[in-house]
Protein backbone atom coordinates (compact mmCIF):
# COMPACT_ATOMS: atom_id res chain seq x y z
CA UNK A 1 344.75 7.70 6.57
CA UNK A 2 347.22 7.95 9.19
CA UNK A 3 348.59 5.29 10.81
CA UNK A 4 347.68 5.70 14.38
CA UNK A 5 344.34 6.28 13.23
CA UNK A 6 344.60 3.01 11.49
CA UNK A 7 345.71 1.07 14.70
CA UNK A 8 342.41 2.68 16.44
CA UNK A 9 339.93 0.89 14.13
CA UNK A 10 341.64 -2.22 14.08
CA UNK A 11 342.07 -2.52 17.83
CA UNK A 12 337.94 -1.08 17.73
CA UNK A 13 336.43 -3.62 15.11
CA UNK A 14 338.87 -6.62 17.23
CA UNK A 15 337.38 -6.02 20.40
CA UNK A 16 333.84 -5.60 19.26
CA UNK A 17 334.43 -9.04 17.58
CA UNK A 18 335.46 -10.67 21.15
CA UNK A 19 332.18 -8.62 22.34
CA UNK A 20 330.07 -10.19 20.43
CA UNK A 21 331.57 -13.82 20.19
CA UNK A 22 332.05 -14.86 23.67
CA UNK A 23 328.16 -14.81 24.85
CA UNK A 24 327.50 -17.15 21.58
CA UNK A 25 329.96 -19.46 22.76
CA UNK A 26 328.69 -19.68 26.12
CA UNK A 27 325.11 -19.74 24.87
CA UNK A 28 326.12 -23.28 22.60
CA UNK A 29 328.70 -24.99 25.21
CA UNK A 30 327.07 -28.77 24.96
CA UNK A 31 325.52 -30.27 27.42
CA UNK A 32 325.50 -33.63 29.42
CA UNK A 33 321.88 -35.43 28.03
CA UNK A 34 320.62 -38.18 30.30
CA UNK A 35 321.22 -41.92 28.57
CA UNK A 36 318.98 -44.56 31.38
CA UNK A 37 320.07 -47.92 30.97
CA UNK A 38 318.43 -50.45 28.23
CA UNK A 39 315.27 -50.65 29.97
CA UNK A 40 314.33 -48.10 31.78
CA UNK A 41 312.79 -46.33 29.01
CA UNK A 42 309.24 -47.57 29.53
CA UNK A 43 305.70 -46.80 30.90
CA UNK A 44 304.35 -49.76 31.04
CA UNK A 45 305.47 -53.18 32.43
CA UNK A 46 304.39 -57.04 32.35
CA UNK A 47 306.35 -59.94 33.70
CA UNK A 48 305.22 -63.36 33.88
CA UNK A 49 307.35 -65.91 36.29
CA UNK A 50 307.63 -69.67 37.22
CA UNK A 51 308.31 -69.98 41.02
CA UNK A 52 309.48 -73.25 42.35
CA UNK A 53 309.46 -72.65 46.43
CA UNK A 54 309.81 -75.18 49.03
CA UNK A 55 306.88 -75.23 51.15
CA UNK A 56 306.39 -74.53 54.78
CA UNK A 57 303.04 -73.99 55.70
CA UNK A 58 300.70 -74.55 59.27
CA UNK A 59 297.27 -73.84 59.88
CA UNK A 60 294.42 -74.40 62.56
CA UNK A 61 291.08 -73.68 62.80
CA UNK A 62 288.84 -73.62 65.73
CA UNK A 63 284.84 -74.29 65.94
CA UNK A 64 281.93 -74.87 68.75
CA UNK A 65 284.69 -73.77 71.10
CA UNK A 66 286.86 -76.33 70.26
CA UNK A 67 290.12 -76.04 69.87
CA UNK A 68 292.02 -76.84 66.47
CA UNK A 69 295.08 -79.21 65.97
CA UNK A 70 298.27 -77.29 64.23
CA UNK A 71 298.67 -78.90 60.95
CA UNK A 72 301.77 -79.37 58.89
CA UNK A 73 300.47 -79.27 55.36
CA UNK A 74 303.43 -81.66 54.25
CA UNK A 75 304.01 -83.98 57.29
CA UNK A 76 300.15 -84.59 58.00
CA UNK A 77 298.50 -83.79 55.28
CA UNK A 78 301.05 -85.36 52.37
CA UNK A 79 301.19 -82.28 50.12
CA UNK A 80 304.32 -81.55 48.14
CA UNK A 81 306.47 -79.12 46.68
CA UNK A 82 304.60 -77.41 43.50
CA UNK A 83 305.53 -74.58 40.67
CA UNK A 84 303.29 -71.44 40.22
CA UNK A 85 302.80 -68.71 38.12
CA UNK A 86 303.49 -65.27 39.14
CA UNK A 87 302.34 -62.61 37.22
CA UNK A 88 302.82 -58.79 37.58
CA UNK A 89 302.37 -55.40 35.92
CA UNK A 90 304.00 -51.77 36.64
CA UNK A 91 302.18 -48.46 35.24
CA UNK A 92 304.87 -45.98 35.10
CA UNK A 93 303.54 -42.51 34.23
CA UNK A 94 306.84 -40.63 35.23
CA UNK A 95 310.71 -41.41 36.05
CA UNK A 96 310.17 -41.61 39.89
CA UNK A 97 306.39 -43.12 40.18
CA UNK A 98 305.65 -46.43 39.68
CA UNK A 99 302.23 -48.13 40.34
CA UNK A 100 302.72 -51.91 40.82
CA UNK A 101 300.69 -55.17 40.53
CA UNK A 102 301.15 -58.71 41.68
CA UNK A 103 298.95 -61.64 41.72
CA UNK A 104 300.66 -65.24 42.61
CA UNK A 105 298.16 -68.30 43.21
CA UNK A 106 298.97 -70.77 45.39
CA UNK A 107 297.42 -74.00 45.36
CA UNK A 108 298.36 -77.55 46.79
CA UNK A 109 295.86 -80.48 46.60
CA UNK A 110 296.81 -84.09 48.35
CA UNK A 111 294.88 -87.54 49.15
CA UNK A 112 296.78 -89.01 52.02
CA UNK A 113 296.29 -91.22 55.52
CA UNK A 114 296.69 -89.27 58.18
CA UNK A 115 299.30 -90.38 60.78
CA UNK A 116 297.75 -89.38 64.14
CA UNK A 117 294.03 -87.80 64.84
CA UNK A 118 294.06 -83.68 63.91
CA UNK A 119 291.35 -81.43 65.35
CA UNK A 120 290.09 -79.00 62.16
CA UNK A 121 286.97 -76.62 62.38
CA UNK A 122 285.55 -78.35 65.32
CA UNK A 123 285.94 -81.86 63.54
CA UNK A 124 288.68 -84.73 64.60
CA UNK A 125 289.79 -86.44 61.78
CA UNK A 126 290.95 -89.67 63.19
CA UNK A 127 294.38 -91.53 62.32
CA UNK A 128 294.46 -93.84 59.52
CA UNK A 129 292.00 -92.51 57.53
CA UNK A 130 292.09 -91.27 54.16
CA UNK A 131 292.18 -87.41 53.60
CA UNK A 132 291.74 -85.53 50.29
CA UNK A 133 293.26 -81.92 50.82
CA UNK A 134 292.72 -78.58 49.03
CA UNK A 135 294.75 -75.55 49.93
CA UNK A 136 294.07 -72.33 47.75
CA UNK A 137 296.07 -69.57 49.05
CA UNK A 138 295.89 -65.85 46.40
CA UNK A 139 298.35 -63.40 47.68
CA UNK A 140 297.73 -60.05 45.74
CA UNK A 141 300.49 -57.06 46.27
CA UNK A 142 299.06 -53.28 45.45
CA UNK A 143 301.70 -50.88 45.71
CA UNK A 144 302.93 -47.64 44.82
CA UNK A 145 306.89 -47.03 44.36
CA UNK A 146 308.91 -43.67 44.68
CA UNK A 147 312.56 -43.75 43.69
CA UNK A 148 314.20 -41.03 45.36
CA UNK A 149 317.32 -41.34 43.69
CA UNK A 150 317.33 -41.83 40.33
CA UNK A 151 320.60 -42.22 38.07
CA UNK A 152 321.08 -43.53 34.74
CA UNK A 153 322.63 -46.84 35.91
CA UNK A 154 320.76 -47.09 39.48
CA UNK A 155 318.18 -46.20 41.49
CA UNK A 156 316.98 -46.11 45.09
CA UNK A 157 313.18 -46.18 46.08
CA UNK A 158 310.43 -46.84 48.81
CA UNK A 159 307.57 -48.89 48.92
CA UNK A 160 304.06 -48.72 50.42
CA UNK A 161 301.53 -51.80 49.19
CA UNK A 162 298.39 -53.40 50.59
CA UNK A 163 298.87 -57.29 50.26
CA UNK A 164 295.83 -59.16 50.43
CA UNK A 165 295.78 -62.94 51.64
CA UNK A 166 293.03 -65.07 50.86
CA UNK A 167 293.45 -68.50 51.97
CA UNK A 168 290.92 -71.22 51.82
CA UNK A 169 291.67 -75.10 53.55
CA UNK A 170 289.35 -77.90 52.86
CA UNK A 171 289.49 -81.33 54.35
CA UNK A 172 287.53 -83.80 53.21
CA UNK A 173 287.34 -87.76 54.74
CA UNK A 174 284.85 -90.41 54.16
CA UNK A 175 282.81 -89.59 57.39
CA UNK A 176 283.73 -85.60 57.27
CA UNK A 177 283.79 -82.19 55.42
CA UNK A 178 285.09 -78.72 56.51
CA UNK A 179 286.75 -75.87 55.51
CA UNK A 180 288.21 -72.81 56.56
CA UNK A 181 288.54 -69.49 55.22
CA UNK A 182 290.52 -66.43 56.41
CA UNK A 183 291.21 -63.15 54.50
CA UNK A 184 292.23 -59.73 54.27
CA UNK A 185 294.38 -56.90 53.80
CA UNK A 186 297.61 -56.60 55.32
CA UNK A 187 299.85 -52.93 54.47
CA UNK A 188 303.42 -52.98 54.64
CA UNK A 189 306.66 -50.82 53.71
CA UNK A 190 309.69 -51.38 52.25
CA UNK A 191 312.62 -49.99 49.76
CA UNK A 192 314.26 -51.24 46.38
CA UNK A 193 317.46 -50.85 44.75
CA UNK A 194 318.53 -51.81 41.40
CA UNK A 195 321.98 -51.14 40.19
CA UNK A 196 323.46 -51.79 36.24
CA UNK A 197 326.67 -53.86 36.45
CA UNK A 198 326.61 -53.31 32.39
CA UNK A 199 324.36 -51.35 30.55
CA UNK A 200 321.55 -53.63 29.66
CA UNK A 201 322.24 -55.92 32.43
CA UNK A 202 321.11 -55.14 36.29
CA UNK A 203 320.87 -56.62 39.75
CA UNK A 204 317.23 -55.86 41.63
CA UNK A 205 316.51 -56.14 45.63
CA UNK A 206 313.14 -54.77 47.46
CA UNK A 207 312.22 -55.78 50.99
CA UNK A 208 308.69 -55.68 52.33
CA UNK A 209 307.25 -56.12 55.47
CA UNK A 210 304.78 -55.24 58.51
CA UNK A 211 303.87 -56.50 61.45
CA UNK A 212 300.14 -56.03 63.48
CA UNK A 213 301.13 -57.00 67.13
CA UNK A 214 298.33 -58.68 69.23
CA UNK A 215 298.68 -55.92 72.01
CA UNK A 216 296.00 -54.41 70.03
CA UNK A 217 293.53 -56.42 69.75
CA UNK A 218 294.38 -60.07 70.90
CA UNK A 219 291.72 -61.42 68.51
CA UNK A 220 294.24 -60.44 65.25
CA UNK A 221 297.36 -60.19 64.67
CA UNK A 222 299.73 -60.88 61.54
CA UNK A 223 303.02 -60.75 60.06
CA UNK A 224 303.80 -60.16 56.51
CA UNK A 225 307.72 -60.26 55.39
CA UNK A 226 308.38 -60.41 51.53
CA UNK A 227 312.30 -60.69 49.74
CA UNK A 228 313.10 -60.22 45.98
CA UNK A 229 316.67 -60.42 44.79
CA UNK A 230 316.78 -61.11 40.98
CA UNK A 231 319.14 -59.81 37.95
CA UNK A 232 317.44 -59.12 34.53
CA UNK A 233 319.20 -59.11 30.97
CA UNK A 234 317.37 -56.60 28.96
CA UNK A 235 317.54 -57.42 25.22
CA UNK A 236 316.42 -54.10 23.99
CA UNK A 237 314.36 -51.65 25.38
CA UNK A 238 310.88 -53.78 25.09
CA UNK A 239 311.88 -57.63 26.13
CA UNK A 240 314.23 -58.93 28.94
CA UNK A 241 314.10 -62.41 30.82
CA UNK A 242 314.98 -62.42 34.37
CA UNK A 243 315.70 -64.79 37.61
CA UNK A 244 316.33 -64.56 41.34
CA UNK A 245 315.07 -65.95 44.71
CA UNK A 246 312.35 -65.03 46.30
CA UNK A 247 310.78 -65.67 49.85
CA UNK A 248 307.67 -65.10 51.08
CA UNK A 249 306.51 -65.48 55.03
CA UNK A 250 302.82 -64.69 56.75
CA UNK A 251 301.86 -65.44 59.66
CA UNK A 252 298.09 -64.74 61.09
CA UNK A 253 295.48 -64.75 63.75
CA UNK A 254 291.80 -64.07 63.23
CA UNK A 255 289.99 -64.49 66.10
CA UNK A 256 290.61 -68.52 66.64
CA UNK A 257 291.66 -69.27 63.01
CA UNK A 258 295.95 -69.16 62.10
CA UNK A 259 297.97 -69.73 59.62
CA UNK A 260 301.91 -69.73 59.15
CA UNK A 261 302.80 -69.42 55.39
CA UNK A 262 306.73 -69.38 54.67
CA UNK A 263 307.51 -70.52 50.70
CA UNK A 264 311.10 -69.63 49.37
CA UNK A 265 312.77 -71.04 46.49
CA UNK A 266 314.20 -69.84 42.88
CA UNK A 267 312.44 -68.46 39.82
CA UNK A 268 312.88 -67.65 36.17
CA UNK A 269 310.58 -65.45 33.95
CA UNK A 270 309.88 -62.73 31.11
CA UNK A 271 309.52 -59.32 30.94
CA UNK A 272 307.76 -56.99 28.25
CA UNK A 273 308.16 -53.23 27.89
CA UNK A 274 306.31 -50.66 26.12
């Protein structure tokens, strides 16, 4: 075989080989894969927390047209600061969606003389006295969470909820007995962030609030304002134990019955993944 036919096959089978290599290499160039931070791999969440707030809390309730006194639950009424139990679960059926839970009761009970006559459901309850007291207050959060941005070491969300206040005073004396009850469901809006300052280690804050101003109807009107900022140390995937501060203030009118609810203070709790 001659020589420049030799040259034509080898330059022929060399080219055909670059042909057919170069889509195969593009085809198999790796890829970046997603790697969320320990976790965030999970569908379903539970935390349980111990919340120790300082208390702040007013009420007054008017009856028969009469109306009621503005009572400090601590100054007139002797209650004192107490711990509860928050507990909350998150359904999670994809990255961006999350369906959230809260329930958190509230409850202060004190036996105490009061220092000046009050004015409660129609009743006065006159100075020197003895008082028992029973505040229940169950504040329940329903919500529904859309991050928007989503990375594997943050994210960046909105939230709508429904929180619904039930709160329930009872004074009792030797002479009287009365209680007052107000409830119902107040919506607000908000946003969350939580960022990873190591992997398995983040910082959380969401912000809720709403307000229903009385230029609507001057027989209701309320206030709802709610601040989590806590950091969480995942252990694995499945179990983490968090803490942070969180504040809670409602305010509310129905019809001659309100209320001013602020508690804020520290808390520390679990968290379990699956």
């Amino acid at each position: 075989m001659k020589k420049p036919t030799i040259r034509l096959y080898t330059w022929a089978v060399t080219a055909a080989m670059v042909l057919c290599t170069a889509p195969a290499y593009a085809q198999y160039t790796p890829r970046p894969l997603s790697d969320p931070a320990t976790g965030e791999k999970f569908h379903i969440e539970g935390a349980a927390d111990f919340w120790l707030p300082s208390t702040d809390i007013n009420i007054s309730s008017e009856a028969l047209g009469i109306a009621g006194s503005t009572i400090d639950l601590k100054r007139d009424l002797g209650a004192t600061d107490q711990r509860f139990r928050a507990l909350q679960l998150t359904l999670r059926p994809a990255r961006a969606h999350k369906f959230r839970f809260q329930y958190i009761p509230i409850k202060y009970t004190a036996s105490s003389s009061l220092a000046r006559d009050v004015i409660f459901n129609g009743i006065r309850y006159r100075a020197n006295l003895p008082v028992n007291t029973d505040f229940d207050w169950k504040a329940y959060r329903f919500g529904y969470e859309f991050d928007f941005l989503t990375r594997d070491r943050w994210f960046a969300g909105f939230l709508l909820e429904a929180k619904y206040t039930d709160v329930k005073v009872q004074l009792d004396n030797p002479i009287e007995s009365q209680f007052a009850h107000a409830r119902g469901p107040i919506p607000a809006i908000g946003g969350i962030g939580r960022y990873y300052v190591v992997p398995n280690i983040s910082i959380t804050g969401e912000l809720t609030a709403f307000k229903l101003p009385a230029s609507i109807d001057e027989r209701y009107s309320a206030h709802y304002v709610d601040l989590d900022i806590y950091g969480t140390v995942n252990f694995n995937d499945y179990i983490g134990v968090k803490g942070g501060y969180r504040s809670t203030n409602v305010g509310y009118l129905i019809k001659a019955d309100t209320g001013a609810l602020n508690l804020q203070g520290i808390y520390f709790g679990a968290v379990i993944r699956y």
